[in-house]
N, C-alpha and C. Protein backbone atom coordinates (compact mmCIF):
# COMPACT_ATOMS: atom_id res chain seq x y z
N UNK A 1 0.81 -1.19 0.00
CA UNK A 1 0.00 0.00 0.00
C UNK A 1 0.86 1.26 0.00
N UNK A 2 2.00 0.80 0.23
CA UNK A 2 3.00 2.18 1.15
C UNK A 2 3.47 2.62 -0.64
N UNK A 3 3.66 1.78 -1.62
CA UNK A 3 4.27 2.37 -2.74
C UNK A 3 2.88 2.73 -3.93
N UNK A 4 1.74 2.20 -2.88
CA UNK A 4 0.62 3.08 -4.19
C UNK A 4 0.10 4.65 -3.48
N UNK A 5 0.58 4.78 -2.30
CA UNK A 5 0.54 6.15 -1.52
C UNK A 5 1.53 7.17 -2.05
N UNK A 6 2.85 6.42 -2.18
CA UNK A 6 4.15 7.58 -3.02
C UNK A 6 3.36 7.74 -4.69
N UNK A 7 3.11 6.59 -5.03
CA UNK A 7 2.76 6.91 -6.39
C UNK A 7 1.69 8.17 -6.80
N UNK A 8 0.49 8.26 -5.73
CA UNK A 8 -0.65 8.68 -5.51
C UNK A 8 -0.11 10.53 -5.52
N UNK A 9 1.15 10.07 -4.79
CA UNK A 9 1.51 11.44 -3.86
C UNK A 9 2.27 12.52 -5.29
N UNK A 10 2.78 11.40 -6.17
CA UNK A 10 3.64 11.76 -6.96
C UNK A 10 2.91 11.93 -8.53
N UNK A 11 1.78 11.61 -8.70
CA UNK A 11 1.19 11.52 -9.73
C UNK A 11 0.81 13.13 -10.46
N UNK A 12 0.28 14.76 -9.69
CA UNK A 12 0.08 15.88 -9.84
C UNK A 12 1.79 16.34 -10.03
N UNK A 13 2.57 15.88 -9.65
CA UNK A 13 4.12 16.36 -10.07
C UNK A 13 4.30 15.99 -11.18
N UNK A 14 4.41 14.30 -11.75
CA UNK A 14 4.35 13.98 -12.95
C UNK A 14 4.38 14.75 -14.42
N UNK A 15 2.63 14.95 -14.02
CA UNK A 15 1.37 16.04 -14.79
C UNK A 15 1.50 16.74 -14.60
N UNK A 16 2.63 17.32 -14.28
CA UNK A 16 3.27 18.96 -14.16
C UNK A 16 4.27 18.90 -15.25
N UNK A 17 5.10 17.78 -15.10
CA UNK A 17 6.30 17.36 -16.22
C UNK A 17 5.35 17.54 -17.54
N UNK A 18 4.65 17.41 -17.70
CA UNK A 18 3.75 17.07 -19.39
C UNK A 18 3.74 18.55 -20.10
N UNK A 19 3.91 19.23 -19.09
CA UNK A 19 3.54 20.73 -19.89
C UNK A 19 4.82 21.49 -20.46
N UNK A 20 6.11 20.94 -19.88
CA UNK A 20 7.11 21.18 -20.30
C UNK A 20 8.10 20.66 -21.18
N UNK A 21 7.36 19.52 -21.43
CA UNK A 21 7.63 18.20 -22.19
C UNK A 21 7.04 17.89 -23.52
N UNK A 22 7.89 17.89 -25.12
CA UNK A 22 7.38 17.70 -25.77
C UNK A 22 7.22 16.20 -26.15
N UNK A 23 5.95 15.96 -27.12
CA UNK A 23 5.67 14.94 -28.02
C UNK A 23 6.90 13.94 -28.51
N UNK A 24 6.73 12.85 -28.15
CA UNK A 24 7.67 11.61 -28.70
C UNK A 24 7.47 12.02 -30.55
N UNK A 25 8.70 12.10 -30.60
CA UNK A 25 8.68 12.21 -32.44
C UNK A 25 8.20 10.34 -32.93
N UNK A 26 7.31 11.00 -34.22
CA UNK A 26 6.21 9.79 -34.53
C UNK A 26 7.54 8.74 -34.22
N UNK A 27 7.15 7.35 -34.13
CA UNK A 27 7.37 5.91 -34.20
C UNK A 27 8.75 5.68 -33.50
N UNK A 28 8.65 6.47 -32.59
CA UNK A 28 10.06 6.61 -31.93
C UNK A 28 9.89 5.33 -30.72
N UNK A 29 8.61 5.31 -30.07
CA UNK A 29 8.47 4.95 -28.83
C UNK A 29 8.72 3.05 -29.29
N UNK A 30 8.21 2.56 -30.66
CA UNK A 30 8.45 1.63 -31.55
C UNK A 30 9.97 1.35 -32.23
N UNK A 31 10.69 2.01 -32.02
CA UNK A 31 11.79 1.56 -32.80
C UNK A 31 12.84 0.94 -31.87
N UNK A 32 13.01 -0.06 -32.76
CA UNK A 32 13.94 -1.10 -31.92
C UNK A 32 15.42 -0.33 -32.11
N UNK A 33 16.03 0.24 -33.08
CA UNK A 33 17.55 1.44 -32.51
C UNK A 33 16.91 2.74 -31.19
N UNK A 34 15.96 3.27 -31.37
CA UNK A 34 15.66 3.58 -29.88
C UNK A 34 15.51 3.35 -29.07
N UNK A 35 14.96 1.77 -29.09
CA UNK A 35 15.17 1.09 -27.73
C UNK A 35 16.38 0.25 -27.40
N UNK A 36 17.05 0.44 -28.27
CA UNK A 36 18.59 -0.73 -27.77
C UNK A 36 19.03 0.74 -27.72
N UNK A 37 19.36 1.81 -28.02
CA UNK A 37 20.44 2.94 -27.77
C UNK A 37 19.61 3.74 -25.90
N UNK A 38 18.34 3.56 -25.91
CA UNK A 38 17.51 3.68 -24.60
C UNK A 38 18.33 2.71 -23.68
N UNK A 39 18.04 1.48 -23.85
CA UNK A 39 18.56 0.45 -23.06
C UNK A 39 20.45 0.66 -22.40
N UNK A 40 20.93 0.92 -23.09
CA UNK A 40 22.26 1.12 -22.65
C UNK A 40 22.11 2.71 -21.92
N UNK A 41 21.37 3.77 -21.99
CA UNK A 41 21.48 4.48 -21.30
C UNK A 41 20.84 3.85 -19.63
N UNK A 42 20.17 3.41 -19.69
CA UNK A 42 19.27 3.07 -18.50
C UNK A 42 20.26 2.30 -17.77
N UNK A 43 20.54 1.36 -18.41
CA UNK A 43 21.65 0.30 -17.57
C UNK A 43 22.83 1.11 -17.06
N UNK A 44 23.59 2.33 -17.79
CA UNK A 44 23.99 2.97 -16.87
C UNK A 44 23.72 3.95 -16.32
N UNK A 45 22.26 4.61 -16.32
CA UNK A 45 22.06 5.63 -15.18
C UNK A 45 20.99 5.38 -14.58
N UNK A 46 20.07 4.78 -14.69
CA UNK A 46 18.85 4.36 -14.18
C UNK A 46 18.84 3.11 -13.86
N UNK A 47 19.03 1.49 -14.07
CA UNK A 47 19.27 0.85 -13.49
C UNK A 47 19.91 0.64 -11.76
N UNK A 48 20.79 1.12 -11.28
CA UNK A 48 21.08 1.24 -10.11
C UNK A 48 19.73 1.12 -9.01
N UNK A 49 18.78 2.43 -9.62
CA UNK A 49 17.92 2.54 -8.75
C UNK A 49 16.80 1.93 -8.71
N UNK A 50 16.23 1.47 -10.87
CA UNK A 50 15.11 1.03 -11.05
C UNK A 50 15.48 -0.12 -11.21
N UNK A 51 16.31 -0.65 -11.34
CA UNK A 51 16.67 -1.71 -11.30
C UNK A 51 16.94 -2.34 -12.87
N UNK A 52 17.60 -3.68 -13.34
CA UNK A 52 17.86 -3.87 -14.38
C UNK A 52 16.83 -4.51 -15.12
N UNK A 53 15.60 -4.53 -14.53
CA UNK A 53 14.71 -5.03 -15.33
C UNK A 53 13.64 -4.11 -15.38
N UNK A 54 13.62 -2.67 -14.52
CA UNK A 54 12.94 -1.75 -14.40
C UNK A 54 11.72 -2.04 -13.10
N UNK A 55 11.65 -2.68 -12.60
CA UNK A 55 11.00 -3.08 -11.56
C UNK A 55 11.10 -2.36 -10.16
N UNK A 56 12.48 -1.40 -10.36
CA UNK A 56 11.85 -0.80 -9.32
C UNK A 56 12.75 -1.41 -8.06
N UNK A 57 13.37 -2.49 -8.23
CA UNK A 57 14.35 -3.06 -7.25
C UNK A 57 15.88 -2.97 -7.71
N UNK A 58 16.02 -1.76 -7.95
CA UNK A 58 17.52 -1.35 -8.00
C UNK A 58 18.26 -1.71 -6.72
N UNK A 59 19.86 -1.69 -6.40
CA UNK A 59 20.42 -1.73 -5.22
C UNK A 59 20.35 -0.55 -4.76
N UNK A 60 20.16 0.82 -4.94
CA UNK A 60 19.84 1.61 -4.05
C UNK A 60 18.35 1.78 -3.53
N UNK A 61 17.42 0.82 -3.88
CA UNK A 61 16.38 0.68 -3.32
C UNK A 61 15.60 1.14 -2.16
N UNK A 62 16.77 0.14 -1.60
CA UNK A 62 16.49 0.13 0.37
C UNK A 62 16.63 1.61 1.17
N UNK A 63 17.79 1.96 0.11
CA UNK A 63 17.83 3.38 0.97
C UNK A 63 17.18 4.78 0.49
N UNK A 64 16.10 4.26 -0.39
CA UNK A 64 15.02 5.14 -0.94
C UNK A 64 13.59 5.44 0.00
N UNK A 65 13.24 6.97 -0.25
CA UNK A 65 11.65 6.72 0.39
C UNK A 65 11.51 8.29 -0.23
N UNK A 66 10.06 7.82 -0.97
CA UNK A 66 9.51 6.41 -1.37
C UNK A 66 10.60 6.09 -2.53
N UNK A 67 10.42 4.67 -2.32
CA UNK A 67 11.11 3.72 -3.36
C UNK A 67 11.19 4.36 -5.07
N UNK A 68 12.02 3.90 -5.48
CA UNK A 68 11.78 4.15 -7.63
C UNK A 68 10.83 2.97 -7.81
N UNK A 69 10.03 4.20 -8.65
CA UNK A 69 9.19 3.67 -9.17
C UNK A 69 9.42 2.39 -9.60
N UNK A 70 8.15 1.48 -10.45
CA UNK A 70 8.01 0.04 -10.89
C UNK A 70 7.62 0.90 -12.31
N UNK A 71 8.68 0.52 -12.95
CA UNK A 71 8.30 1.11 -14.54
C UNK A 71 7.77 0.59 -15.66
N UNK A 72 7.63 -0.52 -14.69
CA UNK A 72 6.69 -1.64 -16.09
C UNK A 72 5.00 -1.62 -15.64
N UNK A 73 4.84 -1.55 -14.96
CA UNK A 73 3.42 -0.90 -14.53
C UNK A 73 2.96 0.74 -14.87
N UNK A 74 1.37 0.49 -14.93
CA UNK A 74 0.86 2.02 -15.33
C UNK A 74 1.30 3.25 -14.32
N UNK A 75 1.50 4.39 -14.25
CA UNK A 75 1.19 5.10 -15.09
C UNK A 75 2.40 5.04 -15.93
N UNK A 76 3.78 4.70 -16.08
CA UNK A 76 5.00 4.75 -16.65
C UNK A 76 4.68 3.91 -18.21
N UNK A 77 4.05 2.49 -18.08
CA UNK A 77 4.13 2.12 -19.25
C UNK A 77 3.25 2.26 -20.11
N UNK A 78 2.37 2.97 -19.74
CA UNK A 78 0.91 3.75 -21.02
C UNK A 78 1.86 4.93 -21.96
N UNK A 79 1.77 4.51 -23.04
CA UNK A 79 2.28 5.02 -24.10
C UNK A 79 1.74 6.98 -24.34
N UNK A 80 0.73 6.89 -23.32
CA UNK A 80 0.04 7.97 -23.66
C UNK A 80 0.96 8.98 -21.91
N UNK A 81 1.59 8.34 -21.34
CA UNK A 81 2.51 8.54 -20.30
C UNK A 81 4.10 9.46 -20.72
N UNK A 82 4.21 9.35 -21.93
CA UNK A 82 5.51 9.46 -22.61
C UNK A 82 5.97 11.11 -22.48
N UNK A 83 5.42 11.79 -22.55
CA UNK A 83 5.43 13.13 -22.13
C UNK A 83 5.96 13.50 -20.52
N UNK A 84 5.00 12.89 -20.19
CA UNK A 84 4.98 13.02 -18.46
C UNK A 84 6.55 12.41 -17.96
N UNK A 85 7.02 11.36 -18.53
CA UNK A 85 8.04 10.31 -18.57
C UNK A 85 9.30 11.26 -18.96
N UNK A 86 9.27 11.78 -20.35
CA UNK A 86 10.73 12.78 -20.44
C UNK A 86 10.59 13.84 -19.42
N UNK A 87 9.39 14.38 -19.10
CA UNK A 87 9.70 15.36 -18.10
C UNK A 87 9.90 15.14 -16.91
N UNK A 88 9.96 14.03 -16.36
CA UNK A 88 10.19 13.19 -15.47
C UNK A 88 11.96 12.60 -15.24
N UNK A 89 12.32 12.95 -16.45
CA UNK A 89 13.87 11.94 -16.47
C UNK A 89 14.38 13.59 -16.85
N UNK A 90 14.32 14.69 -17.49
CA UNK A 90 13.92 15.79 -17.94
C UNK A 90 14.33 16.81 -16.50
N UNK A 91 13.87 16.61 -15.45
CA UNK A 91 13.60 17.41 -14.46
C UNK A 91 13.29 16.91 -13.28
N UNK A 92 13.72 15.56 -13.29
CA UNK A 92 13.48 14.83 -12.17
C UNK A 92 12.04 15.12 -11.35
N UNK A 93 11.98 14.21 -10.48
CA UNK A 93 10.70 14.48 -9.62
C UNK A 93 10.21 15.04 -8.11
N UNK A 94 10.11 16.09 -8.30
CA UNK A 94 10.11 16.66 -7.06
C UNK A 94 9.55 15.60 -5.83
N UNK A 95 9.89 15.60 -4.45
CA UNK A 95 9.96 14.70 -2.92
C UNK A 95 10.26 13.53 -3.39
N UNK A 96 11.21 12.96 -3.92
CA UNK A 96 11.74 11.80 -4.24
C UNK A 96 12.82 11.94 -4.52
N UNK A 97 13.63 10.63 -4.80
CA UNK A 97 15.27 10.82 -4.95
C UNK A 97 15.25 10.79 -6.66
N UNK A 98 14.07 11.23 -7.47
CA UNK A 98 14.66 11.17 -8.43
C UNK A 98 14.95 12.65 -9.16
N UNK A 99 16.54 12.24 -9.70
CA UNK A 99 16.74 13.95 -10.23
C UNK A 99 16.62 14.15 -11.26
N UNK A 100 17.18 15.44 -11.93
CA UNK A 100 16.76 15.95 -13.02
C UNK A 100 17.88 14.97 -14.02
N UNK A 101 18.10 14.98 -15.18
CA UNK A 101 19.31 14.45 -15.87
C UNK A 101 19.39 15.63 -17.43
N UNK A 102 19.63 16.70 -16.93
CA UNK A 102 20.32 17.82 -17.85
C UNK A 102 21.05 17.22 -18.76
N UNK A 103 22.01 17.04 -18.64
CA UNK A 103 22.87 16.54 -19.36
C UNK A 103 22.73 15.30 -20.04
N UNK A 104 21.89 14.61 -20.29
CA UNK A 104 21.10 13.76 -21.66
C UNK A 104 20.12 14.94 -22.92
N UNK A 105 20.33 14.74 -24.09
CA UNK A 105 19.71 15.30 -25.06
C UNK A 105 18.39 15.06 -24.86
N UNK A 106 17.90 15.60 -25.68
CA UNK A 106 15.98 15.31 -25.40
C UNK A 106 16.17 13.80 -26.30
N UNK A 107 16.82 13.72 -27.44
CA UNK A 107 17.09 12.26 -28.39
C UNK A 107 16.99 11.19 -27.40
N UNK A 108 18.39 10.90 -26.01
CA UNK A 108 18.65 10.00 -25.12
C UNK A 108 17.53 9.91 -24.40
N UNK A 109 16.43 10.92 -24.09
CA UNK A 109 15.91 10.91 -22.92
C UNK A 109 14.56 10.24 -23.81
N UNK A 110 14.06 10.35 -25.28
CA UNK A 110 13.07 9.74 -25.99
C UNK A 110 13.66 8.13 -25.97
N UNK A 111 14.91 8.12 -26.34
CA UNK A 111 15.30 6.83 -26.40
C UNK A 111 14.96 5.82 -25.07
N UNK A 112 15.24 6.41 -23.54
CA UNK A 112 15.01 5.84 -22.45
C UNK A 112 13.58 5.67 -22.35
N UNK A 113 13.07 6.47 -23.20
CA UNK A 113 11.41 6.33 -22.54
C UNK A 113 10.90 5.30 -23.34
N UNK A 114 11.31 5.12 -24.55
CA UNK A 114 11.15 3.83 -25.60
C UNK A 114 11.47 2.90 -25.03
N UNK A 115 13.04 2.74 -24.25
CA UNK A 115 13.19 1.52 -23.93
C UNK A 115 12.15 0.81 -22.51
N UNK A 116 11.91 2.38 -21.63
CA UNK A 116 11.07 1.65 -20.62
C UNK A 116 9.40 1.35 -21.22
N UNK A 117 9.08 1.76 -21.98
CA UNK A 117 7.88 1.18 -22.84
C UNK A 117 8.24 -0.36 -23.16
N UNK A 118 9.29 -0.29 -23.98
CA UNK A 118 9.63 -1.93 -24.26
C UNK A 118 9.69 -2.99 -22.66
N UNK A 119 9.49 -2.42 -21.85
CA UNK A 119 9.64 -3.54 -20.50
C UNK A 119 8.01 -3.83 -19.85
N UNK A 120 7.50 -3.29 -20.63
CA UNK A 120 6.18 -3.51 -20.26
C UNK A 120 5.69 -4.79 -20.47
N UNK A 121 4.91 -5.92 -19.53
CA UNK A 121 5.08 -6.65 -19.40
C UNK A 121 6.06 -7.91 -19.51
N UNK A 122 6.86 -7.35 -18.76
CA UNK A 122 8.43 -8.14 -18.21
C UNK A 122 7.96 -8.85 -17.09
């Protein structure tokens, strides 16, 4: 219950990310070079926390509150989420440990959001 309360808590921050956040360029969220060039970003900057299968059980886990998200579950893997998602990796998420990541192109940060689309039902 304790990680659908952070989610709950964190969902109006999200939907704050969307307004600053543009549109996945068409067939991006589909392409398998966006999601293998996604995938190697994640494994080294997002994995740690979300873990390597995106689940959310990274090794810095334990010393999270609330926890990283489970990215293969809704609201992260609804395609219609993808906005909310770069502005999210974009500008990190405010009362959580997740930060902004400036320094990825908007390209890397479409690519990561492709690849966490591709983990949907993992």
């Amino acid at each position: 219950m304790k990680a659908g309360v952070a989610l709950f808590a964190i969902l109006p921050t999200i939907s704050a990310c969307e307004r600053s956040s543009p549109k996945a360029p068409a067939g991006l969220l589909t392409s398998r070079e966006a999601r293998d060039a996604g995938g190697v970003v994640f494994a080294a900057d997002c994995a740690i926390c979300h873990g390597a299968k995106g689940d959310g059980r990274g090794q810095r886990r334990e010393a999270m509150n609330p926890p990283p998200a489970n990215l293969t579950l809704p609201p992260w893997s609804d395609e219609a989420s993808a906005a909310e998602m770069h502005g999210a990796i974009r500008n990190g998420v405010p009362g959580t440990a997740m930060p902004s990541w400036p320094m990825l192109s908007d390209r890397q940060i479409w690519d990561v959001v492709a690849y966490i689309h591709s983990l949907k039902g993992l």
